[in-house]
N, C-alpha and C. Protein backbone atom coordinates (compact mmCIF):
# COMPACT_ATOMS: atom_id res chain seq x y z
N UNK A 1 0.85 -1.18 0.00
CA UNK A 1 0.00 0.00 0.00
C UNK A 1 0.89 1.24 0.00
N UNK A 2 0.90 2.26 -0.76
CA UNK A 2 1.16 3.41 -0.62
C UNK A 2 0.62 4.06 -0.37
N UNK A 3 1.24 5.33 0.28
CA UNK A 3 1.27 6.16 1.01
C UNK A 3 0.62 7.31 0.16
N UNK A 4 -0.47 8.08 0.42
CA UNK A 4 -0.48 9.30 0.07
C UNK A 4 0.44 10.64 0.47
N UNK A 5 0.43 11.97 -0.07
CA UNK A 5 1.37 13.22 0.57
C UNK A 5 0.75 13.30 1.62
N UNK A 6 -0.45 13.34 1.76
CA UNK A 6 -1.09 13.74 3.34
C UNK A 6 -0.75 12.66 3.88
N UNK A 7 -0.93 11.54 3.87
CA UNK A 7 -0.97 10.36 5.06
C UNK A 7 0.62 10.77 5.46
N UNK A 8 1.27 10.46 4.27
CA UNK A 8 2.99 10.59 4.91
C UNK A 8 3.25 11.80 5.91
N UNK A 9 2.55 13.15 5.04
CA UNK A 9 2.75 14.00 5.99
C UNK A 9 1.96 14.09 7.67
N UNK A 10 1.18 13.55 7.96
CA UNK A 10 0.55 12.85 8.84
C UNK A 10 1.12 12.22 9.97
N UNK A 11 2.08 10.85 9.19
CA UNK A 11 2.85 10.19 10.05
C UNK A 11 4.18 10.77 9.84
N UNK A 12 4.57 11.94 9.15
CA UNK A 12 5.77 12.51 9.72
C UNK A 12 6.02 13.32 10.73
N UNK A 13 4.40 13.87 10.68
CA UNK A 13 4.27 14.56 11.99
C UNK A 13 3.67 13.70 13.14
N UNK A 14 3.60 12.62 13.37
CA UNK A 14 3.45 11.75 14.71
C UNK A 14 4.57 11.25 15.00
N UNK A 15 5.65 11.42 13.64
CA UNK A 15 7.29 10.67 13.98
C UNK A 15 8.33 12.21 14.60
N UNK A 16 7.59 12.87 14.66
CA UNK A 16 8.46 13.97 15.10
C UNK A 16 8.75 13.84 16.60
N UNK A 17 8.05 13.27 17.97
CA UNK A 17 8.08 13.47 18.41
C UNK A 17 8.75 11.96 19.43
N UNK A 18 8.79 11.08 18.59
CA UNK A 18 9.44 9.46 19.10
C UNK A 18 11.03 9.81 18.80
N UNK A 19 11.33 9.15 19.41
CA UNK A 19 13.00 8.63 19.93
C UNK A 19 12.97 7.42 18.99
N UNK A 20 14.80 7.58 18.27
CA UNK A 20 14.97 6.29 17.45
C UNK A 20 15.08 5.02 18.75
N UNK A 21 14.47 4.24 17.63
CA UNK A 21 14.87 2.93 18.58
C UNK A 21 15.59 1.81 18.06
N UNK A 22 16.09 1.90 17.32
CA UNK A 22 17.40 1.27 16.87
C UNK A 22 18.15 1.98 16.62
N UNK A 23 19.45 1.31 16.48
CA UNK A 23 20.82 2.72 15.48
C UNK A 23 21.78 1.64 15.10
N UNK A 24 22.10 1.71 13.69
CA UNK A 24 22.44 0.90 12.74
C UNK A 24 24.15 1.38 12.47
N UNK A 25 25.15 0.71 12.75
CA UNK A 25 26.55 0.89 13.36
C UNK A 25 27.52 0.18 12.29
N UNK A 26 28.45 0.03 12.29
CA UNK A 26 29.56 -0.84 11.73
C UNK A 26 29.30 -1.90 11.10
N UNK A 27 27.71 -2.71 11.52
CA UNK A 27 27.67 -4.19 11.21
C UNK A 27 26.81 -4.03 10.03
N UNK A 28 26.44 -5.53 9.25
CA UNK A 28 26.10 -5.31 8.29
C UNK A 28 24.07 -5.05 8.85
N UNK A 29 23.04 -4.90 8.07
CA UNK A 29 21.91 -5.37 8.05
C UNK A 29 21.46 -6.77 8.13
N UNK A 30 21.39 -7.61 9.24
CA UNK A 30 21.61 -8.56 9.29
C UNK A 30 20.33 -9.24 9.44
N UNK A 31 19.90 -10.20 9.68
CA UNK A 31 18.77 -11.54 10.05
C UNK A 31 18.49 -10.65 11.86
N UNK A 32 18.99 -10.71 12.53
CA UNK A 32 18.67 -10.09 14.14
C UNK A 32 18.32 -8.87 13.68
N UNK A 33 19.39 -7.90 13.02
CA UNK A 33 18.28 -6.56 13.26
C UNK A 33 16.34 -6.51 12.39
N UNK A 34 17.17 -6.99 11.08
CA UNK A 34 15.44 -6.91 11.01
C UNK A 34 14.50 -7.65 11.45
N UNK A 35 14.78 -9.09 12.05
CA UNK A 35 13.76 -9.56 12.87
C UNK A 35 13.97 -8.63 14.33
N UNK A 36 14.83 -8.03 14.89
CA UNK A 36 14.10 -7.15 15.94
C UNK A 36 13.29 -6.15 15.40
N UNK A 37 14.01 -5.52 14.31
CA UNK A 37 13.00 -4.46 13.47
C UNK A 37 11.67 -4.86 13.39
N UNK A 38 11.41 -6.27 13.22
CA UNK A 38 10.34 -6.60 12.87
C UNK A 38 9.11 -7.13 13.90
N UNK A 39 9.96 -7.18 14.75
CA UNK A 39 8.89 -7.02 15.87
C UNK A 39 8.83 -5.97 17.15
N UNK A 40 9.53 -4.84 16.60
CA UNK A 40 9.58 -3.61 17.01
C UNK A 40 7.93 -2.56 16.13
N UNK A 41 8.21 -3.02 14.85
CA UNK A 41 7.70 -2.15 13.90
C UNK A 41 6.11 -3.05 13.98
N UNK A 42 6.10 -4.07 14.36
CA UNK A 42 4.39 -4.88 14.59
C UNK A 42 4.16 -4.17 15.64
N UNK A 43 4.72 -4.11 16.95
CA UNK A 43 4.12 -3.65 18.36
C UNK A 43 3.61 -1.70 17.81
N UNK A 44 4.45 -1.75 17.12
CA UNK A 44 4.65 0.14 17.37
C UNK A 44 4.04 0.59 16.34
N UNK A 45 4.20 -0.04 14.93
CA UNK A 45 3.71 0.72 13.71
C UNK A 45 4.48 1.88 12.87
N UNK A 46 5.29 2.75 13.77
CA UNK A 46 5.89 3.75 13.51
C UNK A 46 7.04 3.84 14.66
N UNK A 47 8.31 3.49 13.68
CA UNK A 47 9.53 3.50 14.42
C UNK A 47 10.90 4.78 13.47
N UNK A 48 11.61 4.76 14.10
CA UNK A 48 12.47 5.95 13.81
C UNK A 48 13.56 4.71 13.97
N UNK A 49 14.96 5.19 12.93
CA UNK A 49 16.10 4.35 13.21
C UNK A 49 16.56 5.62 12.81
N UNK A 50 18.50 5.06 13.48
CA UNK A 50 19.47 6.65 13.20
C UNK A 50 20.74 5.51 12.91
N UNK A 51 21.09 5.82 11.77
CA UNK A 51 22.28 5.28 10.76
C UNK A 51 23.58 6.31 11.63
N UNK A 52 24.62 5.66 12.74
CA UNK A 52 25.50 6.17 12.99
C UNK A 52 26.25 6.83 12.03
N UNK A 53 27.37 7.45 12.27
CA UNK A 53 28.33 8.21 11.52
C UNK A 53 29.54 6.84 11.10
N UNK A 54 29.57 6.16 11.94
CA UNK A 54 30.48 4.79 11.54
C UNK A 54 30.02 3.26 10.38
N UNK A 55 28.70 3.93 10.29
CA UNK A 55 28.01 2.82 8.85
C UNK A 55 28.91 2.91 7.89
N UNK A 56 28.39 1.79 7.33
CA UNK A 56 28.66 1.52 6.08
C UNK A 56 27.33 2.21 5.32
N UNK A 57 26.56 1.79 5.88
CA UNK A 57 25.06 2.08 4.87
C UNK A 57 24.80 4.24 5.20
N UNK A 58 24.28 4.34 4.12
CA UNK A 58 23.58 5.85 4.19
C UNK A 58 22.32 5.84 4.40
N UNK A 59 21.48 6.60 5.01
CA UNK A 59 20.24 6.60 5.83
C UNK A 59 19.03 6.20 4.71
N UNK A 60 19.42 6.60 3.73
CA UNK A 60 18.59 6.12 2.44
C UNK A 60 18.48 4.87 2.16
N UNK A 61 19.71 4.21 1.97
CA UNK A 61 20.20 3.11 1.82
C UNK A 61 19.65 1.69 2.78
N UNK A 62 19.70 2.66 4.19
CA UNK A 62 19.40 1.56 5.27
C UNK A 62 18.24 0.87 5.08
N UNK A 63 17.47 2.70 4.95
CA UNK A 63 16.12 2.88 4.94
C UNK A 63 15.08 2.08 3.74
N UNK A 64 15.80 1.85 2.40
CA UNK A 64 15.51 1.27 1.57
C UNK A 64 15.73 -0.36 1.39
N UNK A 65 16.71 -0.30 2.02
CA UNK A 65 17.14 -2.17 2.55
C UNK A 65 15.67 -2.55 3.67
N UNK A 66 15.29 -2.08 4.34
CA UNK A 66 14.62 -2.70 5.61
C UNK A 66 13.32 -2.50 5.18
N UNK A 67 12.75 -1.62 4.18
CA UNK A 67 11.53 -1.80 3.48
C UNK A 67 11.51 -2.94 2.66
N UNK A 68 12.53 -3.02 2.00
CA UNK A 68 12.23 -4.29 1.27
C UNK A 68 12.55 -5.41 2.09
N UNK A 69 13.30 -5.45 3.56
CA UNK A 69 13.09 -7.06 3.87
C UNK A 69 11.90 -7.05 5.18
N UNK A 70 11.23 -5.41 5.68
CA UNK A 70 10.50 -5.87 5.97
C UNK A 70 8.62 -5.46 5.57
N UNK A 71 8.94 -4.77 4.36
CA UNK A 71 7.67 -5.05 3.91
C UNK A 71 6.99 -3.80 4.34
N UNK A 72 7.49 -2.50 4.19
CA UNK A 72 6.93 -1.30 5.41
C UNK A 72 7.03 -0.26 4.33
N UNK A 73 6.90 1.37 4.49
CA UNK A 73 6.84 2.13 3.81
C UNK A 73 7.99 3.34 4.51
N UNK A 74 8.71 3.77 3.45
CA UNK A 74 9.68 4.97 4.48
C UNK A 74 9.01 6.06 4.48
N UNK A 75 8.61 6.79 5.21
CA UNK A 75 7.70 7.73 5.69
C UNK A 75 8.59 9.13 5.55
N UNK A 76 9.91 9.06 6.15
CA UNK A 76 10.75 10.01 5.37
C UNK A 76 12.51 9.78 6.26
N UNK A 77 13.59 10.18 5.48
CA UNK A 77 14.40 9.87 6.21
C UNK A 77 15.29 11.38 5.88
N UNK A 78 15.63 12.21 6.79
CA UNK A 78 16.14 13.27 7.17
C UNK A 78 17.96 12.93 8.14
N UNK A 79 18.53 13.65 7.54
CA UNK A 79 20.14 13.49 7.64
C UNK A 79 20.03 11.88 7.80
N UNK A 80 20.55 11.73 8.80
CA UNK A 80 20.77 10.04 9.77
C UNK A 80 19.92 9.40 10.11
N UNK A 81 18.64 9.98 10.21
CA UNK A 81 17.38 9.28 10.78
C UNK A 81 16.66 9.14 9.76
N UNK A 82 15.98 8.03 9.92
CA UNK A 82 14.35 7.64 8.91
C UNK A 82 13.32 7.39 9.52
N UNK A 83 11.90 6.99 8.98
CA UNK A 83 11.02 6.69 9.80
C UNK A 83 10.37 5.62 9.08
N UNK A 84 9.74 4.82 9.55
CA UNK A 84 9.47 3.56 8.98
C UNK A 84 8.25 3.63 9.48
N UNK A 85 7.05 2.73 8.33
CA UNK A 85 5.87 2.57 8.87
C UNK A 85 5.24 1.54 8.27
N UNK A 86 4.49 0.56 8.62
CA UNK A 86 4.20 -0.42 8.78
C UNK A 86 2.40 -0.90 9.53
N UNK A 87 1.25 -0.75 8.90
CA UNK A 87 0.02 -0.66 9.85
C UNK A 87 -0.33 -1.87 9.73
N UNK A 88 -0.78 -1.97 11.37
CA UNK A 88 -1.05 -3.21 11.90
C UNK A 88 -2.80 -3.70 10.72
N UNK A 89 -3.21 -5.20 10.50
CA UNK A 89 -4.11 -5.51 10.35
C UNK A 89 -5.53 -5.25 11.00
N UNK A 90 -4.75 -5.16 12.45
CA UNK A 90 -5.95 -5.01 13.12
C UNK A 90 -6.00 -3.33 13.96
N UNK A 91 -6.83 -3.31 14.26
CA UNK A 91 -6.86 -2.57 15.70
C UNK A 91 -5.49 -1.44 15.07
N UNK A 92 -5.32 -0.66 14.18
CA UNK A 92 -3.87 0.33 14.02
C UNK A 92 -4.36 1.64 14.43
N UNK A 93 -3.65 2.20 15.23
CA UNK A 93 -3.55 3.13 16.15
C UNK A 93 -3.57 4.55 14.97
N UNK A 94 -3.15 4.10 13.83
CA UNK A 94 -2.97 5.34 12.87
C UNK A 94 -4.37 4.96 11.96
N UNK A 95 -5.59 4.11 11.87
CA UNK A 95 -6.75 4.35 11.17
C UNK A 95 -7.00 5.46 10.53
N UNK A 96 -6.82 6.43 11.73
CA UNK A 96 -7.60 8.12 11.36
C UNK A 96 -7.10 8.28 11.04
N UNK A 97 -5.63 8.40 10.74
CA UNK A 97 -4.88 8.98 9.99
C UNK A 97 -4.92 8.36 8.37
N UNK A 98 -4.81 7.47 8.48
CA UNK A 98 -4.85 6.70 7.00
C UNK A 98 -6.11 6.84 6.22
N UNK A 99 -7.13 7.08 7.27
CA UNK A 99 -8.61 6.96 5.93
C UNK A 99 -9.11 8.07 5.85
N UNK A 100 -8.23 9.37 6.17
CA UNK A 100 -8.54 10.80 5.55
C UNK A 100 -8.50 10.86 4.34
């Protein structure tokens, strides 16, 4: 599903105000981070990651790797940080936001 300009802009403004909760370092994109990613991004829906200064990967890059292994939409990624989004089947906390 894609994203409309409003929805994105929507959940860029509900990502303004969360703390990253991962940060992606020296190692590669591996099987552990995106299965933690991936059951970070089911509980939450909308997660923030921050691509250290010591990556290999660029925030784009990261950001574009972990959509495709986990199936989510990049909502937007600004310097080091991105935002990832992902709505639950059921019960998603962002509804209102999505069926404007």
């Amino acid at each position: 599903m894609a994203l409309t300009s409003k929805q994105r802009a929507a959940l860029r403004s509900a990502a303004n105000t969360i703390d990253p909760v991962f940060q992606i370092g020296k190692g590669e994109i591996d099987e552990t981070l995106i299965q933690g990613l991936a059951d970070c991004i089911a509980a939450r829906e909308l997660i923030k990651i921050k691509v250290l200064e010591n990556s290999e990967y660029s925030a784009r890059e990261a950001a574009d790797a972990l959509c495709e292994a986990l199936g989510c939409e990049c909502v937007q990624v600004i310097g080091r940080k991105f935002v990832l989004f992902k709505q639950k089947k059921k019960e998603s906390a962002f509804d209102a936001i999505l069926t404007k």
